[in-house]
Protein backbone atom coordinates (compact mmCIF):
# COMPACT_ATOMS: atom_id res chain seq x y z
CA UNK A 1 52.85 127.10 39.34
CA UNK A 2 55.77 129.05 36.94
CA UNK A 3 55.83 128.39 33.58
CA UNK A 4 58.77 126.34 32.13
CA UNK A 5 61.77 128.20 31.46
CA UNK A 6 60.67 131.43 32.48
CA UNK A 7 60.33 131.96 35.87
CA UNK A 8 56.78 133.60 35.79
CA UNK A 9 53.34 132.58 36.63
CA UNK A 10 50.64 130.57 35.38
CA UNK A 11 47.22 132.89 36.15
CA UNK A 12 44.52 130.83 37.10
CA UNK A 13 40.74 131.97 36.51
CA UNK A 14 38.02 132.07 39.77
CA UNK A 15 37.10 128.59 39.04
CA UNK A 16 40.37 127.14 39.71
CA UNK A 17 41.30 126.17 36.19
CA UNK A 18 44.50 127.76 34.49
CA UNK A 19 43.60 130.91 32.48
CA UNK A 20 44.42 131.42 29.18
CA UNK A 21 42.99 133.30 25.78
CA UNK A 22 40.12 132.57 24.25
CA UNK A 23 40.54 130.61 21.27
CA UNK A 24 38.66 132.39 18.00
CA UNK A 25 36.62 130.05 16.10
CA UNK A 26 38.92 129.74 13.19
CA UNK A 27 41.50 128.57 15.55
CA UNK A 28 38.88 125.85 17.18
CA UNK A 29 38.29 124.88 13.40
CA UNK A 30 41.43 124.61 12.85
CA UNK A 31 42.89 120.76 11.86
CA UNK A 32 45.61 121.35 15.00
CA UNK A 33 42.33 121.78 17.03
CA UNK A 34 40.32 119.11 16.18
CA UNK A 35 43.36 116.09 16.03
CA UNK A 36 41.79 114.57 19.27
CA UNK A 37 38.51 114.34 17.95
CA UNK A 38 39.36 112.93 14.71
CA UNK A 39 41.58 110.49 16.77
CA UNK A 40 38.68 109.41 18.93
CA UNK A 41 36.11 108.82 16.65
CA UNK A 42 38.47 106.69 14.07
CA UNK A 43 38.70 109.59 10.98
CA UNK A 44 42.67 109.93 11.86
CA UNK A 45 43.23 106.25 10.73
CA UNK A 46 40.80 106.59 8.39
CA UNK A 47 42.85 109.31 6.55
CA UNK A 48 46.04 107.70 7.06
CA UNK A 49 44.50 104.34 5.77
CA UNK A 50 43.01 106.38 2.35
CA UNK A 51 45.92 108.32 1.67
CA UNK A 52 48.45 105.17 2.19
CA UNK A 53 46.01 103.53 -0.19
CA UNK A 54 45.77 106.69 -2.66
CA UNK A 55 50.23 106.52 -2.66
CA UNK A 56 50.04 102.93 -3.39
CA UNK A 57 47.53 103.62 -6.09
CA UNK A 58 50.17 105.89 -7.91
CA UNK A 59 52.78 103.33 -8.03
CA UNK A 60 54.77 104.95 -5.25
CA UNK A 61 56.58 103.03 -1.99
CA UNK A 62 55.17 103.71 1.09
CA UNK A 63 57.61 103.34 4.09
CA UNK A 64 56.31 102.53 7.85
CA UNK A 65 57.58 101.37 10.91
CA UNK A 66 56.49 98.27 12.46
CA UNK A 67 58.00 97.12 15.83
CA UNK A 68 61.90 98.15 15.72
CA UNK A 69 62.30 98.20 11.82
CA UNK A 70 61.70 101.25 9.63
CA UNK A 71 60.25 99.20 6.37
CA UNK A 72 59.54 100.64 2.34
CA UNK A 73 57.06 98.55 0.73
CA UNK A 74 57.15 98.78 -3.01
CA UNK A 75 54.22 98.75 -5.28
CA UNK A 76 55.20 95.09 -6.46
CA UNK A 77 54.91 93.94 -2.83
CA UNK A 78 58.53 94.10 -1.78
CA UNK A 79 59.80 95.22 1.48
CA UNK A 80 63.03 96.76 2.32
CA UNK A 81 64.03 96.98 5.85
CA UNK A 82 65.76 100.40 6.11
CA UNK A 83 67.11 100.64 9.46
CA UNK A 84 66.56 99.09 13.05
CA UNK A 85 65.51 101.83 15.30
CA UNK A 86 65.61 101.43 19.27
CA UNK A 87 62.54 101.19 21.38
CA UNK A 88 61.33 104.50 23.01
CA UNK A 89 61.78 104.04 26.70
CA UNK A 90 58.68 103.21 28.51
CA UNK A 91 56.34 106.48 29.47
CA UNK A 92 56.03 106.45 33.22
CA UNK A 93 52.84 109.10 34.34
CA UNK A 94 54.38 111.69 36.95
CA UNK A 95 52.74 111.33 40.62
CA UNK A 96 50.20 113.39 40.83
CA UNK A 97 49.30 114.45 36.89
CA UNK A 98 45.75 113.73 36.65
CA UNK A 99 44.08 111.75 33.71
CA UNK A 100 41.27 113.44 32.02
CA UNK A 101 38.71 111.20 30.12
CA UNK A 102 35.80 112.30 28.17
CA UNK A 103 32.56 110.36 29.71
């Protein structure tokens, strides 16, 4: 397998997977390491719900999307349609790409 845009390689390790670096544990402890997790097990939402509620608290707008529209709500309950944004084409899974679940 090359890597994209290069032309060279991809190593792969006696047991088949693709080798790479180890990762150090500050980078495994790292927030860009651990997204996944927090995704899984709900804290992701749970920060975006807290910190949503923490702006709103401060008497600032919040803006969102929801469906096509890109929306500001105001701290007196208003909402302000900003634009009309298109709908992201359909992902489509490449033959072959396997789906890894955790069990």
């Amino acid at each position: 397998m090359l890597r994209p845009n290069t032309g060279t390689r991809i190593r792969r390790a006696a047991n088949g997977r693709f080798a790479g670096r180890a990762r150090t544990p500050e980078e495994a402890n790292a927030l860009e390491g651990q997204v996944v997790q927090y995704a899984m097990t709900g804290k992701l939402e749970k920060a975006a719900r807290d910190a949503v509620r923490a702006q709103q608290e401060q008497g600032l707008a919040v803006t969102f999307k929801r469906g096509d529209q890109v929306i500001k709500r105001y701290p007196d309950g208003r909402e302000e349609v900003l634009a009309k944004v298109a709908a992201a084409p359909k992902y489509v899974r490449p033959k072959g790409l396997a789906v890894l679940r955790r069990k």
